[in-house]
C-alpha atoms as a PDB file:
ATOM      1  CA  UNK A   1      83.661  81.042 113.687  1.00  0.00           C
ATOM      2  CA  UNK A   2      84.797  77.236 114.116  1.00  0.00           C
ATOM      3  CA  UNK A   3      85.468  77.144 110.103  1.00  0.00           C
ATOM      4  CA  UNK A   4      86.869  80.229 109.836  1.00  0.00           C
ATOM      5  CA  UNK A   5      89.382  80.457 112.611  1.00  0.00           C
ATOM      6  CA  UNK A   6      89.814  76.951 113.745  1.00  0.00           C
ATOM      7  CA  UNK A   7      92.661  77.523 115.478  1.00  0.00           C
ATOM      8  CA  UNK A   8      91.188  80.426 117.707  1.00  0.00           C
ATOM      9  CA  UNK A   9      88.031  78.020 118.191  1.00  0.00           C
ATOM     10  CA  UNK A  10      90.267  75.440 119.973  1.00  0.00           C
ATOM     11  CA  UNK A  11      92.047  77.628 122.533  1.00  0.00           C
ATOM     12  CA  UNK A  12      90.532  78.034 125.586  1.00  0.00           C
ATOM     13  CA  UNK A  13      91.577  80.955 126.721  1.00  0.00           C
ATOM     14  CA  UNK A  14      92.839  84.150 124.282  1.00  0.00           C
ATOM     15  CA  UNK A  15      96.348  85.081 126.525  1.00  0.00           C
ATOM     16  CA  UNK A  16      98.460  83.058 123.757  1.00  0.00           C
ATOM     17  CA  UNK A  17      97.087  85.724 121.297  1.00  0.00           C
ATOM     18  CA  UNK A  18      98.767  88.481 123.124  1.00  0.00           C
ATOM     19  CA  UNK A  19     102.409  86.788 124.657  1.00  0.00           C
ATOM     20  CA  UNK A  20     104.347  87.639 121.462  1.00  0.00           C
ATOM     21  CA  UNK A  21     103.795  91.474 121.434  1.00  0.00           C
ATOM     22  CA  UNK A  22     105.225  92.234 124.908  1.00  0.00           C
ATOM     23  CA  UNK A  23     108.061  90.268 123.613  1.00  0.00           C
ATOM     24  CA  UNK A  24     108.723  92.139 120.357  1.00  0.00           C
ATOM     25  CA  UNK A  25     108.297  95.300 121.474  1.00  0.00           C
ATOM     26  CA  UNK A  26     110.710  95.275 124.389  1.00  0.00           C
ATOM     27  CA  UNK A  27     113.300  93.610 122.351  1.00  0.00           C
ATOM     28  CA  UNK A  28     113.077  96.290 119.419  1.00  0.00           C
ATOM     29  CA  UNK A  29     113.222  99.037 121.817  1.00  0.00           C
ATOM     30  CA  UNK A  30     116.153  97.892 122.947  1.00  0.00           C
ATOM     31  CA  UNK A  31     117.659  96.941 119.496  1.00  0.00           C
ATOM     32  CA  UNK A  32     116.194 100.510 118.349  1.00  0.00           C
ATOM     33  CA  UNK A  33     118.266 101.827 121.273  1.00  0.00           C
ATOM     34  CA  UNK A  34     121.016 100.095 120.902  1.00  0.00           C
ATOM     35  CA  UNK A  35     120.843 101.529 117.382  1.00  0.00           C
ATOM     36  CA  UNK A  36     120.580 105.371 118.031  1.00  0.00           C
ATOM     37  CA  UNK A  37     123.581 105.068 120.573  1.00  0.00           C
ATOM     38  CA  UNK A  38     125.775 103.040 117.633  1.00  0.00           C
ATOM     39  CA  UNK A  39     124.063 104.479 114.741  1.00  0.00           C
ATOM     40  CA  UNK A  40     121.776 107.637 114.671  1.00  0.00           C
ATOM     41  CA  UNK A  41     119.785 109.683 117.201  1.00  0.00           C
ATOM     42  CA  UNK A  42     116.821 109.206 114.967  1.00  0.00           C
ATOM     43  CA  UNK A  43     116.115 105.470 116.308  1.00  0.00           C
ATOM     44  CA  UNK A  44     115.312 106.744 119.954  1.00  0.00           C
ATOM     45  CA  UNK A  45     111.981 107.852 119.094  1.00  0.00           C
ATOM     46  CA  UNK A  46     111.551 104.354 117.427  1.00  0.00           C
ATOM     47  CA  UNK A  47     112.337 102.492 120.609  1.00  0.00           C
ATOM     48  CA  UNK A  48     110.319 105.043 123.213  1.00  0.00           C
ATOM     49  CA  UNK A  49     107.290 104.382 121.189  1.00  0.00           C
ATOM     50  CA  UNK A  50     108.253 100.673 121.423  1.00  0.00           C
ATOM     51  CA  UNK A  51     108.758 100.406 124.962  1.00  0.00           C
ATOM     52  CA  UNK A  52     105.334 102.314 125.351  1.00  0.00           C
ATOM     53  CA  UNK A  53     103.519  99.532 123.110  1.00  0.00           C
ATOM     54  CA  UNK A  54     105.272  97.071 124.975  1.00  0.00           C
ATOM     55  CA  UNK A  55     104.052  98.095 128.256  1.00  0.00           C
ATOM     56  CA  UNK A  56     100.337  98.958 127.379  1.00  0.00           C
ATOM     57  CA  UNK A  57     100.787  94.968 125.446  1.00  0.00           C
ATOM     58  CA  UNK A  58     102.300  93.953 128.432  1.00  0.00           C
ATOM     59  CA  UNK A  59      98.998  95.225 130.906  1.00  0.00           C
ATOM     60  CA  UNK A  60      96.765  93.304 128.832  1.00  0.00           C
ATOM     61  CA  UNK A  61      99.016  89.897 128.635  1.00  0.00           C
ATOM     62  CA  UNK A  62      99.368  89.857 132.590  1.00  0.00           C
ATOM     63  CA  UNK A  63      95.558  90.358 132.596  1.00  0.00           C
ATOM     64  CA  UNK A  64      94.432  87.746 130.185  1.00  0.00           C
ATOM     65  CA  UNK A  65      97.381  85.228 131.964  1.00  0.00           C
ATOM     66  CA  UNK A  66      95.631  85.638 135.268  1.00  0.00           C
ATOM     67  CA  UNK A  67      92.280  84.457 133.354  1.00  0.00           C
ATOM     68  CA  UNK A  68      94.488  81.445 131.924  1.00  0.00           C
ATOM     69  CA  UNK A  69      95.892  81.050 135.372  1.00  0.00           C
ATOM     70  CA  UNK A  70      92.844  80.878 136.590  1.00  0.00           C
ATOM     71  CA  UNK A  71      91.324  78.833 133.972  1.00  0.00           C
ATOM     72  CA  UNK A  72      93.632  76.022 134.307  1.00  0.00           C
ATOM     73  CA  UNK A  73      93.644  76.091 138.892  1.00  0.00           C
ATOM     74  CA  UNK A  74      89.986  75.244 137.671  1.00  0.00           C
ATOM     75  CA  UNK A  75      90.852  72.100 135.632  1.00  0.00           C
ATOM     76  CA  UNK A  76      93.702  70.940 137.477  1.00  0.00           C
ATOM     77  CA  UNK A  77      93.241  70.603 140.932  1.00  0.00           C
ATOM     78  CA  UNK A  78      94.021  74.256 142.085  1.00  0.00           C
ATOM     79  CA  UNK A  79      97.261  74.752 144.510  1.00  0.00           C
ATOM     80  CA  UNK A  80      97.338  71.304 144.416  1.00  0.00           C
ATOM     81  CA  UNK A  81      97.614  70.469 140.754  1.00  0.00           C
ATOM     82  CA  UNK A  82     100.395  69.212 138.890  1.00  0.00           C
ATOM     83  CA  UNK A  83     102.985  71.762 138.262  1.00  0.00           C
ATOM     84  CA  UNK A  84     101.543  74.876 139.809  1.00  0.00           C
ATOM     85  CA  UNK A  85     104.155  76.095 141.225  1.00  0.00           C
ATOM     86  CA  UNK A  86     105.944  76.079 137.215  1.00  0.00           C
ATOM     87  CA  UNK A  87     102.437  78.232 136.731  1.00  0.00           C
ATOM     88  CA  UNK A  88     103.471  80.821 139.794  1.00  0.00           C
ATOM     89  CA  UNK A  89     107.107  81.317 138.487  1.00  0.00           C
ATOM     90  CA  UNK A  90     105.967  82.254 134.965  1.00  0.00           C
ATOM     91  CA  UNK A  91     103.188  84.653 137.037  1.00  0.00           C
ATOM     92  CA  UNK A  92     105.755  86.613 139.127  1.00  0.00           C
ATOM     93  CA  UNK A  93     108.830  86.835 136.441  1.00  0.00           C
ATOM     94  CA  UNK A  94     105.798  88.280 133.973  1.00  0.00           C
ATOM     95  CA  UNK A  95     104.280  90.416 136.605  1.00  0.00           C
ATOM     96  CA  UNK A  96     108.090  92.237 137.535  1.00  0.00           C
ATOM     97  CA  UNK A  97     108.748  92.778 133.331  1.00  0.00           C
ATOM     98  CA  UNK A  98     105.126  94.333 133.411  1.00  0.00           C
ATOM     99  CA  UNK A  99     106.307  96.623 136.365  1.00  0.00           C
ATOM    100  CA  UNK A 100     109.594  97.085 134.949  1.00  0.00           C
ATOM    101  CA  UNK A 101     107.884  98.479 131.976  1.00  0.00           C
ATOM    102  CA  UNK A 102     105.424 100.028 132.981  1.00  0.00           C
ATOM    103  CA  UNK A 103     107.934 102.168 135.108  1.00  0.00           C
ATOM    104  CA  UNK A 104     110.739 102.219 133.018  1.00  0.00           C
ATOM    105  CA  UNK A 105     108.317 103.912 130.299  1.00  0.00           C
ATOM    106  CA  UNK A 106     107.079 106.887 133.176  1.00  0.00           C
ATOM    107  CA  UNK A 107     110.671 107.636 133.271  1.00  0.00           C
ATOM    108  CA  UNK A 108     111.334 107.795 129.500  1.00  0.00           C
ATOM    109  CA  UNK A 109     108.738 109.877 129.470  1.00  0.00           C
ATOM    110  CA  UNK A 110     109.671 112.108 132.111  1.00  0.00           C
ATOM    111  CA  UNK A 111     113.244 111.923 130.518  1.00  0.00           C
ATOM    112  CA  UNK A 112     111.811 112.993 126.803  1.00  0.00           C
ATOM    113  CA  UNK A 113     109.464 115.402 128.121  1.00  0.00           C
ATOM    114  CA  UNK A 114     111.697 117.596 129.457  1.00  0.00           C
ATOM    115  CA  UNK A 115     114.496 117.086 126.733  1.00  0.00           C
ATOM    116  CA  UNK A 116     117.343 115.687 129.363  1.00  0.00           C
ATOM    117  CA  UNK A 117     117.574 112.904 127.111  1.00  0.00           C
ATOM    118  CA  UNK A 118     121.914 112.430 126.805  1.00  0.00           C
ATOM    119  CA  UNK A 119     121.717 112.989 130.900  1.00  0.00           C
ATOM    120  CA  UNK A 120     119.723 109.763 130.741  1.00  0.00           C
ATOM    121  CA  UNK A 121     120.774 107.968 128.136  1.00  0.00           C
ATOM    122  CA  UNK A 122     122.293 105.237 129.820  1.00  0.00           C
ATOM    123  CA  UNK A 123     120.259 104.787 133.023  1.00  0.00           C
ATOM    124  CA  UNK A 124     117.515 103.958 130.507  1.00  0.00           C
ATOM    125  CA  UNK A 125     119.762 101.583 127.851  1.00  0.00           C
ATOM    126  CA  UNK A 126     120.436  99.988 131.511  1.00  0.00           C
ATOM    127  CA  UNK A 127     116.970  99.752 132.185  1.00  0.00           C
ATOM    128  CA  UNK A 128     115.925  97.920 128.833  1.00  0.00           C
ATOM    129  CA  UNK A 129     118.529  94.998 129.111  1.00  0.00           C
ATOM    130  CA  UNK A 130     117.617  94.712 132.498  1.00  0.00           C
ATOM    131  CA  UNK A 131     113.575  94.309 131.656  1.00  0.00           C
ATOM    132  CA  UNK A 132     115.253  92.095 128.321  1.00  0.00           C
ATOM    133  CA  UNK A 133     116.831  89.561 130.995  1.00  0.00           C
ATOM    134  CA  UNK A 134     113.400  89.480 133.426  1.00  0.00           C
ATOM    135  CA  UNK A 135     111.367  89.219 130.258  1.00  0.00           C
ATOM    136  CA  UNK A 136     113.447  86.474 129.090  1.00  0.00           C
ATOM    137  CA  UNK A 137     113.506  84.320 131.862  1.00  0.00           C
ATOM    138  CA  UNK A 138     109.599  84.655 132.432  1.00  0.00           C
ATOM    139  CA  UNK A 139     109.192  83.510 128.570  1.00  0.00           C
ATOM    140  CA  UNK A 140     110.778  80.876 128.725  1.00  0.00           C
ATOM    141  CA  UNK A 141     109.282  79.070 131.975  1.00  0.00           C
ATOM    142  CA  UNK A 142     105.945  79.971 129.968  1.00  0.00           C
ATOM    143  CA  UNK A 143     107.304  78.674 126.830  1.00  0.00           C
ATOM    144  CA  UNK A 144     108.248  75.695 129.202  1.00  0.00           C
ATOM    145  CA  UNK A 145     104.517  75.591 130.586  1.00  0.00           C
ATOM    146  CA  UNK A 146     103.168  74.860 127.044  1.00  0.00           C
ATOM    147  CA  UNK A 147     105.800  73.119 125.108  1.00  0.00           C
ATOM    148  CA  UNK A 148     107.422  70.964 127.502  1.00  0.00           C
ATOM    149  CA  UNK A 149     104.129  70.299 129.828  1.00  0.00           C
ATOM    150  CA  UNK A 150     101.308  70.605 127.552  1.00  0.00           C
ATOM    151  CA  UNK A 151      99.554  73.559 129.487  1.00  0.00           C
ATOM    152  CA  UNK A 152      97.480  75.612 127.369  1.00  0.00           C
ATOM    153  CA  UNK A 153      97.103  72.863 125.138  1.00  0.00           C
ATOM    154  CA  UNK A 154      95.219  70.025 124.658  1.00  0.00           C
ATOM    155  CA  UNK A 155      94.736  68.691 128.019  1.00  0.00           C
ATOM    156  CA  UNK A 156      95.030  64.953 127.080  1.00  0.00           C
ATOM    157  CA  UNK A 157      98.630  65.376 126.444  1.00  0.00           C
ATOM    158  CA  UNK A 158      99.688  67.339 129.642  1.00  0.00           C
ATOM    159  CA  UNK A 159     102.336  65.834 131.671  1.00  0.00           C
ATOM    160  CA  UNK A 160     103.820  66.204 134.848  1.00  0.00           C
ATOM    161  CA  UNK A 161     107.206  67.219 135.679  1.00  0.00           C
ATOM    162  CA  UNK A 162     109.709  64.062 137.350  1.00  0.00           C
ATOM    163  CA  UNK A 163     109.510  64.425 141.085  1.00  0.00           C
ATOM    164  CA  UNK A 164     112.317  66.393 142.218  1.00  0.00           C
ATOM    165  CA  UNK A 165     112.736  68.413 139.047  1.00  0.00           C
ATOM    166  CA  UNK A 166     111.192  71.157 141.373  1.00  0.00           C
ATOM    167  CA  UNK A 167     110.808  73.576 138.593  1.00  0.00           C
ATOM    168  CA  UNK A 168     114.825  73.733 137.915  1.00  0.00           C
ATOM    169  CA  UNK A 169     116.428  72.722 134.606  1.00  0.00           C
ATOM    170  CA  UNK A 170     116.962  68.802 134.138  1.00  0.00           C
ATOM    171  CA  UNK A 171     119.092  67.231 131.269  1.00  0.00           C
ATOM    172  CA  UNK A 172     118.278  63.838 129.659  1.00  0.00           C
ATOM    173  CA  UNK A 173     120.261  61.753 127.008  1.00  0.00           C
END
């Protein structure tokens, strides 16, 4: 397995596998909505089978990020490590998108099953930018996780945020 799929070999945990598919599907059901209210009817069933992708996706990403979480308490130093509180953020912004979802696609399909869909249009068009916003703020402090601090990654290049960044934005030049 090492020579065929190197990369997969080196991670230590499989939750970067899954991130990206959460994030595509909620954003194309909400560009698929956005273009059966502007466009055609015909791109609603496009974005309910989206959003339902995105929320099974979604299930499986918060599990396998608990097992990262989890995996990383383990190698550095628990509640007490470096940046865990960076690691909790990420948890609870991705854990409300999940429930968002996850609930926002019971009432689609409440909505579609009994064929109320223009009564509803907008209450769920409201609901997608609002899981859009949650889901984009809880990417990017896990983008922020791995690209800025190394989590995820090769542990010998991990770094620790400046005291009294406390997890908020900080500018350098």
């Amino acid at each position: 397995m090492d020579h065929i799929l190197p990369g997969l070999a080196a991670i230590n945990n499989i939750h970067p596998m899954f991130v990206h598919f959460p994030i595509a599907f909620f954003w194309g059901a909400l560009a698929m909505e956005g273009a059966a209210i502007l466009v055609h009817e015909r791109f609603h069933p496009v974005s309910t089978w989206m959003l339902y992708l995105g929320a099974i996706s979604a299930v499986v990403t918060v599990m396998t990020g608990f097992h990262a979480m989890n995996q990383i308490a383990e190698t550095m130093g628990g509640h007490e490590g470096p940046n865990h509180e960076l690691i909790h953020l990420h948890e609870h912004w991705m854990v409300s998108v999940t429930t968002t979802a996850v609930l926002l696609a019971g009432y689609l399909f409440w909505v579609n099953k009994r064929k109320m869909w223009n009564a509803h249009r907008w209450g769920y068009m409201i609901g997608l930018i609002v899981l859009a916003s949650i889901l984009t703020l809880g990417a990017d402090r896990g983008a922020r996780l791995v690209y800025e601090l190394g989590y995820g990654v090769n542990p010998a290049i991990l770094k620790v945020m400046p005291q009294g960044a406390g997890g908020e934005e900080h500018h350098h030049h």
